[in-house]
C-alpha atoms as a PDB file:
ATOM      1  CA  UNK A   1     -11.094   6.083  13.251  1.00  0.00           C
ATOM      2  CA  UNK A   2     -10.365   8.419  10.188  1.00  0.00           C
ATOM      3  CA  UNK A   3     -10.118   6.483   7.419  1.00  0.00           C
ATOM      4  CA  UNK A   4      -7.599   7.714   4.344  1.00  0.00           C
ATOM      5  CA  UNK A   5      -6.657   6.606   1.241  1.00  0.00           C
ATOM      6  CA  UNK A   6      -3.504   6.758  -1.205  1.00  0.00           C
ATOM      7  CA  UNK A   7      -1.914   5.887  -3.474  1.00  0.00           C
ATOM      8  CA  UNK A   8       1.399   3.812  -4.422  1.00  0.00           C
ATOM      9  CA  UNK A   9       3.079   3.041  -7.186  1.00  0.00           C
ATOM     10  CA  UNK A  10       4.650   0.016  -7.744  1.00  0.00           C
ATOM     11  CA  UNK A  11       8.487  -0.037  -8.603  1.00  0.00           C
ATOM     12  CA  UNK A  12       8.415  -3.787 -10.094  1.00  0.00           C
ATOM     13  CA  UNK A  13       5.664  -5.578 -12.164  1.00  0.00           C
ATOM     14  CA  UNK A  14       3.122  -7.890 -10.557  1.00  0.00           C
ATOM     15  CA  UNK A  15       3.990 -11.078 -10.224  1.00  0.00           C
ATOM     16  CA  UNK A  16       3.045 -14.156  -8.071  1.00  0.00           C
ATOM     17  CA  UNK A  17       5.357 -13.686  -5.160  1.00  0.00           C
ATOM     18  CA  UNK A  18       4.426  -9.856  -4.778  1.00  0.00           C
ATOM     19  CA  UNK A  19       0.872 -10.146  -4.919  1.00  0.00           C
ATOM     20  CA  UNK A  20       1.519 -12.707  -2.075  1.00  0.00           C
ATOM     21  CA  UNK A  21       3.207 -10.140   0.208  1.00  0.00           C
ATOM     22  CA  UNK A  22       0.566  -7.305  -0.921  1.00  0.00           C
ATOM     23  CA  UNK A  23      -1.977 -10.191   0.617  1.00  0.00           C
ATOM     24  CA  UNK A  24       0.123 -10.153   3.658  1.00  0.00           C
ATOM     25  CA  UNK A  25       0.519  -6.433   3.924  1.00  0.00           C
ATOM     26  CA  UNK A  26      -3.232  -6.381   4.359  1.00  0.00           C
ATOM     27  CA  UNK A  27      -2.253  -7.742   7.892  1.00  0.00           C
ATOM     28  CA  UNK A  28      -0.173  -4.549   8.897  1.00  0.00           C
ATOM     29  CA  UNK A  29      -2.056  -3.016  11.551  1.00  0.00           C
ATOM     30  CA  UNK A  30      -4.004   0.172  10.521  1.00  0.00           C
ATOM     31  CA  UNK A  31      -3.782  -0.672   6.901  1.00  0.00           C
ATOM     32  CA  UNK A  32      -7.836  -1.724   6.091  1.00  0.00           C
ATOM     33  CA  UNK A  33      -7.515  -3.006   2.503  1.00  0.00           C
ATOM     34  CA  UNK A  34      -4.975  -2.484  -0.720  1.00  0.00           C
ATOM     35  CA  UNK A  35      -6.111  -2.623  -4.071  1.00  0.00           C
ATOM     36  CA  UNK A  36      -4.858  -2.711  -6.560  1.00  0.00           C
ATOM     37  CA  UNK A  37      -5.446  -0.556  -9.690  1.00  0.00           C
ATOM     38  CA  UNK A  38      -6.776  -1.865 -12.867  1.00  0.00           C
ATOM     39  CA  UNK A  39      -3.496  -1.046 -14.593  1.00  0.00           C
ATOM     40  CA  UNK A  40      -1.632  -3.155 -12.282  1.00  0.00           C
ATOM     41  CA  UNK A  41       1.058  -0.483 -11.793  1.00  0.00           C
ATOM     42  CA  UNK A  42      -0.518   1.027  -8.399  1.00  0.00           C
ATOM     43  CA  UNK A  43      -2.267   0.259  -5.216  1.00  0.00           C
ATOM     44  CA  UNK A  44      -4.750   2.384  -3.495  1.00  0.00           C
ATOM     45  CA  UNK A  45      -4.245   2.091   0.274  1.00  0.00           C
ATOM     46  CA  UNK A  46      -7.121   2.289   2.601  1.00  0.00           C
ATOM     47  CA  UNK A  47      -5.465   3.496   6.301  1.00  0.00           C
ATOM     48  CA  UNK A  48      -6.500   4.467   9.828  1.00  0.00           C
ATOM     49  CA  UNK A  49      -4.887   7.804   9.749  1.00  0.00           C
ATOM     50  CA  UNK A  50      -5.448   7.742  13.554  1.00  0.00           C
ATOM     51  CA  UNK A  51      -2.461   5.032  13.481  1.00  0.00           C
ATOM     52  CA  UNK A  52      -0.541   5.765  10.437  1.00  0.00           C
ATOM     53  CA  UNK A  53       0.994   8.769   8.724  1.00  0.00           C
ATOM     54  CA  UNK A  54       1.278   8.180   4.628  1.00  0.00           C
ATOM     55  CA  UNK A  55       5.144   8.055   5.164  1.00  0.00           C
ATOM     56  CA  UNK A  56       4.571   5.121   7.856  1.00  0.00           C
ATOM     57  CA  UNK A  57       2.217   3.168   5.226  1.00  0.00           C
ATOM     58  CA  UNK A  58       4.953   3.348   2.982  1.00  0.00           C
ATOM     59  CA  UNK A  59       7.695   2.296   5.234  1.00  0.00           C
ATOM     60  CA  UNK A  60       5.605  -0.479   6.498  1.00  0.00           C
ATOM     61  CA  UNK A  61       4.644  -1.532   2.800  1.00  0.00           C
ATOM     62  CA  UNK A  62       8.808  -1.811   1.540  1.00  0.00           C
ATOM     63  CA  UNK A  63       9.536  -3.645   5.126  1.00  0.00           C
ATOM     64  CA  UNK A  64       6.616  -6.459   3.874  1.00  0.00           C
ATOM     65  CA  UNK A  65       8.729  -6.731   0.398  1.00  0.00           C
ATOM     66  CA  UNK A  66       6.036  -4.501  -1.102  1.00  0.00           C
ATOM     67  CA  UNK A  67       8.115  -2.100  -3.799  1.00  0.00           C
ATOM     68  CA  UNK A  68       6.169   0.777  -3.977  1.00  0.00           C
ATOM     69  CA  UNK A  69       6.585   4.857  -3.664  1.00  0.00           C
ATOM     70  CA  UNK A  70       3.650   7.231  -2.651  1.00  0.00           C
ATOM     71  CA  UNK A  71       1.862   8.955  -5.659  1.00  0.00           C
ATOM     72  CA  UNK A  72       1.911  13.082  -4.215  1.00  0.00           C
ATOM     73  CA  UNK A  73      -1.540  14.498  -5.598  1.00  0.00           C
ATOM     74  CA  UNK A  74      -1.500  16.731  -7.891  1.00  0.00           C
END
């Protein structure tokens, strides 16, 4: 297992019903915990990059109802 982390931002404010699906998301397989950020305006996504690619987290993330676009490093 190689574990990776990223980051998301989130294209909506937190509310009830999206921290609900980010709780769900946690359920995606490969995806080994979300947090999220004390600003509230990203999540930091903890991955098996063995079984995921960044763009895949992503994809899987909007398909859960989780509004979010990948933060590119600087």
């Amino acid at each position: 297992m190689t574990k990776v982390q990223r980051h998301f931002r989130l294209q909506r404010p937190l509310d009830e019903s999206l921290m609900q699906k980010i709780a769900d998301a946690n359920s995606i397989y490969g995806i080994e915990r979300i947090r999220i950020s004390p600003s509230r305006e990203e999540l930091m996504v903890e991955f098996d990059a063995t079984r995921l690619h960044t763009t895949e987290v992503e994809m899987e993330l909007l398909r859960a109802g989780v509004p979010v676009v990948a933060v590119v490093p600087a």
